[in-house]
Protein backbone atom coordinates (compact mmCIF):
# COMPACT_ATOMS: atom_id res chain seq x y z
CA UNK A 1 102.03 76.06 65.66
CA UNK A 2 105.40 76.33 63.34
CA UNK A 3 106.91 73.62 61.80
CA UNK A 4 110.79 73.32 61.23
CA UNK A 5 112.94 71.00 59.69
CA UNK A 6 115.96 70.26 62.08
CA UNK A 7 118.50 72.00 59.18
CA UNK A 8 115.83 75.53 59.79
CA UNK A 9 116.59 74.64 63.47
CA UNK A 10 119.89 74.93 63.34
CA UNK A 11 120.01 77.83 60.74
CA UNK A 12 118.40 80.04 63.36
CA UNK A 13 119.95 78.69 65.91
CA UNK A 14 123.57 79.53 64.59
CA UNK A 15 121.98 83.51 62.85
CA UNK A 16 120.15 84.20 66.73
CA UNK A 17 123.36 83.17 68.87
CA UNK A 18 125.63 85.65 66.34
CA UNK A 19 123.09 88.33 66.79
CA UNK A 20 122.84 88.04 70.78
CA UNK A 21 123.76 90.38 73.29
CA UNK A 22 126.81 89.52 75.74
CA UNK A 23 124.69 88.70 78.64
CA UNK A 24 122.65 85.95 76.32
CA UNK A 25 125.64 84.54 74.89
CA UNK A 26 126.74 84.00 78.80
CA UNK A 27 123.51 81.63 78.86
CA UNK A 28 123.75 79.96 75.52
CA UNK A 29 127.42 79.13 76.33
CA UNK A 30 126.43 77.89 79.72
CA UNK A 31 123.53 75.86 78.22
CA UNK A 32 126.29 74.24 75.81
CA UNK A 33 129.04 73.90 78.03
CA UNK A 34 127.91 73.66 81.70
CA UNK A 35 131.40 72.35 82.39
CA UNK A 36 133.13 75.39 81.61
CA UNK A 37 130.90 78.01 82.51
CA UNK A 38 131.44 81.85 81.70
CA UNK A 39 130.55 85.12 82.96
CA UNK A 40 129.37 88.38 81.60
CA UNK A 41 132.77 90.12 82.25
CA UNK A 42 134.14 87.56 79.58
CA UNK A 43 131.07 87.89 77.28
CA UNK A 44 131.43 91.73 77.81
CA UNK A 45 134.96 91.55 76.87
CA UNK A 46 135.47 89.17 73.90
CA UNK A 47 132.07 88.49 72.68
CA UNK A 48 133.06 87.48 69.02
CA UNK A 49 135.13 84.82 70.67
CA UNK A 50 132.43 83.24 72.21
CA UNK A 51 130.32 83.42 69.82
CA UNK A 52 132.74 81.85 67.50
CA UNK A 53 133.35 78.51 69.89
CA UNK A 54 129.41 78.45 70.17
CA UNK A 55 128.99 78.68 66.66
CA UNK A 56 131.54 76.10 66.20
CA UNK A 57 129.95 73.59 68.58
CA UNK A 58 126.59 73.71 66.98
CA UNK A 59 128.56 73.66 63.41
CA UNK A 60 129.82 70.25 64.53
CA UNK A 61 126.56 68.66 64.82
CA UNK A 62 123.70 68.97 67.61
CA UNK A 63 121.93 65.83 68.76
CA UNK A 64 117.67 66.68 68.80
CA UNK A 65 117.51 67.18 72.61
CA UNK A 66 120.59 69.41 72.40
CA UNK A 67 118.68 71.54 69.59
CA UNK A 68 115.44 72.02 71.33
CA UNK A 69 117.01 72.69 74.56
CA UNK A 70 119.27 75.57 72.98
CA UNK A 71 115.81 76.67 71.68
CA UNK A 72 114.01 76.79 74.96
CA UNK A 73 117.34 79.22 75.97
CA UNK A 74 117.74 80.97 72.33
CA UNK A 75 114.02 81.55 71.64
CA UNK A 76 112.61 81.72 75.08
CA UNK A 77 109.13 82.66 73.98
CA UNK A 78 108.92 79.99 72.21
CA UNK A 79 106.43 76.94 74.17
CA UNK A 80 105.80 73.62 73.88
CA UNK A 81 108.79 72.88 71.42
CA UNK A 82 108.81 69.56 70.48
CA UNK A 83 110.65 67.05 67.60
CA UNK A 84 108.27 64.72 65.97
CA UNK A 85 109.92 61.73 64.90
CA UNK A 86 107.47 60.35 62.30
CA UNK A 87 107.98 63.24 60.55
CA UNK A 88 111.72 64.47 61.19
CA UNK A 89 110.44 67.81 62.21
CA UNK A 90 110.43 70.33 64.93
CA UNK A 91 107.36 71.79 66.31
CA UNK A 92 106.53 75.05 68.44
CA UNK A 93 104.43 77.36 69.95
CA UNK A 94 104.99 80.93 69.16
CA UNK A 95 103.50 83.06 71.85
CA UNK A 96 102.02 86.45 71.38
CA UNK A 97 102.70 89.17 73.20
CA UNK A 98 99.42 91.23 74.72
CA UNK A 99 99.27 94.55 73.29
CA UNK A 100 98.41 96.14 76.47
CA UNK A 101 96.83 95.99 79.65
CA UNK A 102 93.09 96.52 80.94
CA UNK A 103 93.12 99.59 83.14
């Protein structure tokens, strides 16, 4: 299990969403801004821009439910991610891929 402070959270959070293709920035933005959602013709078309406003949302500040449910969408192999509040940290599950299949 890994262990993040909510500052590590947020790091990745903010270096993942400027790496991200167009069609996972649609999703991110979506998860942030379900008001306002956006397509991949936008994403495909001005995907600095979006990344900027999502960068600039989590920038401002993310509440702990808002972080771990952008992680559930950023880091989707990523289970059981949780924020323990005696400790002020975030904890999760990183899954491993199977090397291959059984014939």
């Amino acid at each position: 299990m890994a262990t993040i402070t909510r500052q590590q959270a947020v790091d990745g959070l903010t270096r993942a969403v400027g790496e991200a293709h167009p069609d996972d920035l649609v999703e991110i933005h979506n998860e942030l801004f379900p008001e306002q959602p956006t397509n991949e013709g936008v994403a495909n078309q001005d995907p600095t821009a979006l990344v900027e406003k999502i960068v600039a949302h989590i920038d401002r500040g993310l509440e702990v439910e808002e972080i771990l449910d952008l992680w559930n969408v950023v880091f989707p192999k990523h289970r059981g991610v949780w924020f323990d509040e005696d400790e002020g940290v975030i904890h999760y599950d990183e899954t491993i891929e199977p090397v291959g299949q059984a014939d």
